[in-house]
Every structure is written in C-alpha cells, then in structure tokens.
PDB file of N, CA and C in Angstrom:
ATOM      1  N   UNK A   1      58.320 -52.696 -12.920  1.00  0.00           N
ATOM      2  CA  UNK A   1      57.911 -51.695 -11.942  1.00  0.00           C
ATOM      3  C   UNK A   1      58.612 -51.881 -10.600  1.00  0.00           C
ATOM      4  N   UNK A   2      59.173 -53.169 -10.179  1.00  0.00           N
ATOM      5  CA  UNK A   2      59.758 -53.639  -9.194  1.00  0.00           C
ATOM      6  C   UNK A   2      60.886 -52.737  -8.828  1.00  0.00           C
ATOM      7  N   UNK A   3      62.074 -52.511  -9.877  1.00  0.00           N
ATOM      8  CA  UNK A   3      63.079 -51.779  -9.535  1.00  0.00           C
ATOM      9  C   UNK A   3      63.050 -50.613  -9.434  1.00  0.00           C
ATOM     10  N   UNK A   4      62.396 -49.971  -9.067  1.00  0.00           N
ATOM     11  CA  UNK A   4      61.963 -48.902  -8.425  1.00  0.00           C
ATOM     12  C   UNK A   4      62.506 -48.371  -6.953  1.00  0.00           C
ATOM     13  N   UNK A   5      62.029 -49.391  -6.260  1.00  0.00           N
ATOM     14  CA  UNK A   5      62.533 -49.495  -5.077  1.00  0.00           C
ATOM     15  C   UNK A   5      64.043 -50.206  -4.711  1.00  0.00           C
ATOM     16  N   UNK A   6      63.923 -50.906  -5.091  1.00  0.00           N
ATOM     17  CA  UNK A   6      64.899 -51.789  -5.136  1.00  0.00           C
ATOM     18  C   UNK A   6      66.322 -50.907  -5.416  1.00  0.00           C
ATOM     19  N   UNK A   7      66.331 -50.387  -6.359  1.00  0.00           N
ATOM     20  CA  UNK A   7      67.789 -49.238  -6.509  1.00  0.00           C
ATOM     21  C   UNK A   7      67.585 -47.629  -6.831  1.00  0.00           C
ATOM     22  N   UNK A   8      67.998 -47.285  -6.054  1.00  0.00           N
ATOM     23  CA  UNK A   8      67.194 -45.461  -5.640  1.00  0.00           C
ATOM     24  C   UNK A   8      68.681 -45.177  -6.080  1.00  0.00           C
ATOM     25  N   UNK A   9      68.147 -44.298  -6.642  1.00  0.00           N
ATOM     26  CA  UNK A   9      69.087 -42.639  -7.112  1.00  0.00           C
ATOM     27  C   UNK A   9      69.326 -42.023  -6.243  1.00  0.00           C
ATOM     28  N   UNK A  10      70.495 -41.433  -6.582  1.00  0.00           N
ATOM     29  CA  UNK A  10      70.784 -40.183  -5.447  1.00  0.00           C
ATOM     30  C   UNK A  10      70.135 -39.119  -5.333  1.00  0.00           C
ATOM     31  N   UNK A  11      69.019 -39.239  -6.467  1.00  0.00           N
ATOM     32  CA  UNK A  11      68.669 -37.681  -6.319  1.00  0.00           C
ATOM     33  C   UNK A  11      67.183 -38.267  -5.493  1.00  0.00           C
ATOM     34  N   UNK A  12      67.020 -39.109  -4.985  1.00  0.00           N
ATOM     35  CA  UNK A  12      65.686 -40.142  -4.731  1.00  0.00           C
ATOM     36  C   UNK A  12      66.148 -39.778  -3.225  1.00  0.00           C
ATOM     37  N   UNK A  13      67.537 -40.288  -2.944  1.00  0.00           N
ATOM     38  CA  UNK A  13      67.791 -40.182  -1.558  1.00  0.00           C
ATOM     39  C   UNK A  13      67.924 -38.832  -1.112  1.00  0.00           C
ATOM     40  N   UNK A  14      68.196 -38.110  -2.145  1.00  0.00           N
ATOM     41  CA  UNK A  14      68.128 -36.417  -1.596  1.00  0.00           C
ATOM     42  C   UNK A  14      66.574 -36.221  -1.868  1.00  0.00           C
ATOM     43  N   UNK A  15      65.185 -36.689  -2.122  1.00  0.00           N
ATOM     44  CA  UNK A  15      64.161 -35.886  -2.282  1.00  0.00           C
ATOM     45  C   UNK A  15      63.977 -36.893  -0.879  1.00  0.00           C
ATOM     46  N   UNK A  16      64.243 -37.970  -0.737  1.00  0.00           N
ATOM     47  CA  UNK A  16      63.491 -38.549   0.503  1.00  0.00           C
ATOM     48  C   UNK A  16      63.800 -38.344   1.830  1.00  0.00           C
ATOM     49  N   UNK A  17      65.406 -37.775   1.728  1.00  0.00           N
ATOM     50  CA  UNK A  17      65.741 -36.679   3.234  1.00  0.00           C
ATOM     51  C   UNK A  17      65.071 -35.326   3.548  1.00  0.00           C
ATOM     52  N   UNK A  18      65.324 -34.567   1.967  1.00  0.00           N
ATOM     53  CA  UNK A  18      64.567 -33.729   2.363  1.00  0.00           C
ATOM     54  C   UNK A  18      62.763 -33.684   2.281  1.00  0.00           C
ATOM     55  N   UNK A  19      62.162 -35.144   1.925  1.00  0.00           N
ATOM     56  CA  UNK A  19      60.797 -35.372   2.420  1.00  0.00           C
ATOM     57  C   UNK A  19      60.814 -35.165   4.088  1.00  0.00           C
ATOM     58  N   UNK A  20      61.704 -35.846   4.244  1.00  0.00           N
ATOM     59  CA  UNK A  20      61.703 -36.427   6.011  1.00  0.00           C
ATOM     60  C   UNK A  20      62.415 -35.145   6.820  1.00  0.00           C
ATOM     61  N   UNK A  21      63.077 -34.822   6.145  1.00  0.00           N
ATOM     62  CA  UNK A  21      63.710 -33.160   7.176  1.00  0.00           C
ATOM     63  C   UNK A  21      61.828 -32.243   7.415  1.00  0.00           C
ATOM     64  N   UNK A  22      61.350 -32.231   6.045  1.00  0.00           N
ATOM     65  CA  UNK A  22      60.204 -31.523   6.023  1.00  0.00           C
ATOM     66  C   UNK A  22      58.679 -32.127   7.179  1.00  0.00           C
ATOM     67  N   UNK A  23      58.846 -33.181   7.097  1.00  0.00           N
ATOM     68  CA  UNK A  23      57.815 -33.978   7.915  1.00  0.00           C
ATOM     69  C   UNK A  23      58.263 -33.497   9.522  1.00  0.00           C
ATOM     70  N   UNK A  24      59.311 -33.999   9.424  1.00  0.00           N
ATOM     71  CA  UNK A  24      60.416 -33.653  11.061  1.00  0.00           C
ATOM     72  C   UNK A  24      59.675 -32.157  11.447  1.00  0.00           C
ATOM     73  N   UNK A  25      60.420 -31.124  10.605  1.00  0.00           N
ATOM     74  CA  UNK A  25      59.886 -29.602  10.852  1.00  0.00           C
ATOM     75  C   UNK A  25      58.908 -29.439  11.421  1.00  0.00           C
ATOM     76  N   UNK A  26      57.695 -29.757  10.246  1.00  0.00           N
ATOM     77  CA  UNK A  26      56.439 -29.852  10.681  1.00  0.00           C
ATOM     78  C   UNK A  26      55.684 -30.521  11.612  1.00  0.00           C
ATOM     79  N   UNK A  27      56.288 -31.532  11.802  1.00  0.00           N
ATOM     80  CA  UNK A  27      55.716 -32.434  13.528  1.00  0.00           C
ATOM     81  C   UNK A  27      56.368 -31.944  14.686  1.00  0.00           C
ATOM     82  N   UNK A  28      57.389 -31.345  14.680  1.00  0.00           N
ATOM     83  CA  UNK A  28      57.957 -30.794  15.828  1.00  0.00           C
ATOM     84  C   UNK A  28      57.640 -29.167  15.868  1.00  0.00           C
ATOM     85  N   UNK A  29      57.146 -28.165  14.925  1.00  0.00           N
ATOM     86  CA  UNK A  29      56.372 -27.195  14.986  1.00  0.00           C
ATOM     87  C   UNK A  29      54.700 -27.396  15.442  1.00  0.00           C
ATOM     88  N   UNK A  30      54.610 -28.497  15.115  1.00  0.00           N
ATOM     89  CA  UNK A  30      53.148 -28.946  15.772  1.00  0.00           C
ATOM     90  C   UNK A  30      53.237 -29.387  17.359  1.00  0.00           C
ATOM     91  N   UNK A  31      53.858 -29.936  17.474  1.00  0.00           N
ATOM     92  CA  UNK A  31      54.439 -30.495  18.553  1.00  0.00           C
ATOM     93  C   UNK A  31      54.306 -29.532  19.724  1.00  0.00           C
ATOM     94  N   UNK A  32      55.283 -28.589  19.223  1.00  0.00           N
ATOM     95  CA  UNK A  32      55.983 -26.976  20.023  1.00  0.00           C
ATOM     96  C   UNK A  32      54.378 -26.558  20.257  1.00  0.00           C
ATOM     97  N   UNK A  33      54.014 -26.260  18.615  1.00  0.00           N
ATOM     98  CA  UNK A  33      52.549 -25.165  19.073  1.00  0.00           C
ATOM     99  C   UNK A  33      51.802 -25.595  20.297  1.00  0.00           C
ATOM    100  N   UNK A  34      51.705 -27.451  20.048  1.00  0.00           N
ATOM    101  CA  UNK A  34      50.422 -27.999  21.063  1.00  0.00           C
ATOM    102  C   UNK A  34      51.116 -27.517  22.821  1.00  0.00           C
ATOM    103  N   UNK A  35      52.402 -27.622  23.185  1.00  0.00           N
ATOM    104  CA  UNK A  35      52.755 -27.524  24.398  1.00  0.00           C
ATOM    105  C   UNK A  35      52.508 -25.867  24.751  1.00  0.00           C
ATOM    106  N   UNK A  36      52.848 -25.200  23.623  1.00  0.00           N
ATOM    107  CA  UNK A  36      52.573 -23.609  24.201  1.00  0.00           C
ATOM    108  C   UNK A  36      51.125 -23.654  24.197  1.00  0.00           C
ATOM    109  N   UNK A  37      50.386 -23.753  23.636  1.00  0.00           N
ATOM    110  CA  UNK A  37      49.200 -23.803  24.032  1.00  0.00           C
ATOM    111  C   UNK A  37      48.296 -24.392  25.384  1.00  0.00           C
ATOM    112  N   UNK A  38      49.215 -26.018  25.582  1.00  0.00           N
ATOM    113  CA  UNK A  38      48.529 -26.429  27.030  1.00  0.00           C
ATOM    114  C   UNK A  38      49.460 -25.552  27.990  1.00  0.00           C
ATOM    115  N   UNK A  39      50.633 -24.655  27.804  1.00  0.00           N
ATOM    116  CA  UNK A  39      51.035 -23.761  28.852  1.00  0.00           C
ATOM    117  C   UNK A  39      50.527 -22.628  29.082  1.00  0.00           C
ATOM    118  N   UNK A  40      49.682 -21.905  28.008  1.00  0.00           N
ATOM    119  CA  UNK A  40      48.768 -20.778  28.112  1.00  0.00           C
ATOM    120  C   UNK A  40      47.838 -21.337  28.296  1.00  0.00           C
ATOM    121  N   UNK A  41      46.926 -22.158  28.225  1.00  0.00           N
ATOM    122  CA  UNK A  41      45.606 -22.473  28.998  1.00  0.00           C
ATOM    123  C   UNK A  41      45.836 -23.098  30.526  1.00  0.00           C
ATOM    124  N   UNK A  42      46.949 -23.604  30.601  1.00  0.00           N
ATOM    125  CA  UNK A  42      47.007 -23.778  31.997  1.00  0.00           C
ATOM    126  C   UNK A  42      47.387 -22.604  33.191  1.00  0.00           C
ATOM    127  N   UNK A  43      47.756 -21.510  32.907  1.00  0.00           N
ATOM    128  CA  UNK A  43      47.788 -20.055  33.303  1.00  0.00           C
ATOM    129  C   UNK A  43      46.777 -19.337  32.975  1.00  0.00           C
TER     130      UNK A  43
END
C-alpha cells in the first residue's frame, strides 16, 4: 500500500494540479466574494 505515494503517475500529477487549480479558484472566489461584501456593508 506504501507505493502509492511514493511513485505518482502522471496522470496523479495531472488530477493533483488540477485538484489544486480547483481549490485555488474556489478560495480566491471566496476570498473576492468576502471583500465585496465587507465593501458593500461598509457603504
């Protein structure tokens, strides 16, 4: 079960960029929303 980690596939390193492109998106769309929001409640 060990080598698992130990030697990743390419197609491992392409699901785990595009895990992390997707996480990125979504924390920086969260991110965005929370600041427009403290800029409309602060007006």
């Amino acid at each position: 079960m060990g080598w698992e980690q130990t030697a990743m596939t390419p197609e491992q390193k392409k699901s785990n960029r595009r895990l992390g492109l997707i996480l990125g998106s979504v924390a920086l769309i969260f991110c965005l929303g929370f600041v427009v929001r403290m800029v409309v409640l602060g007006h």
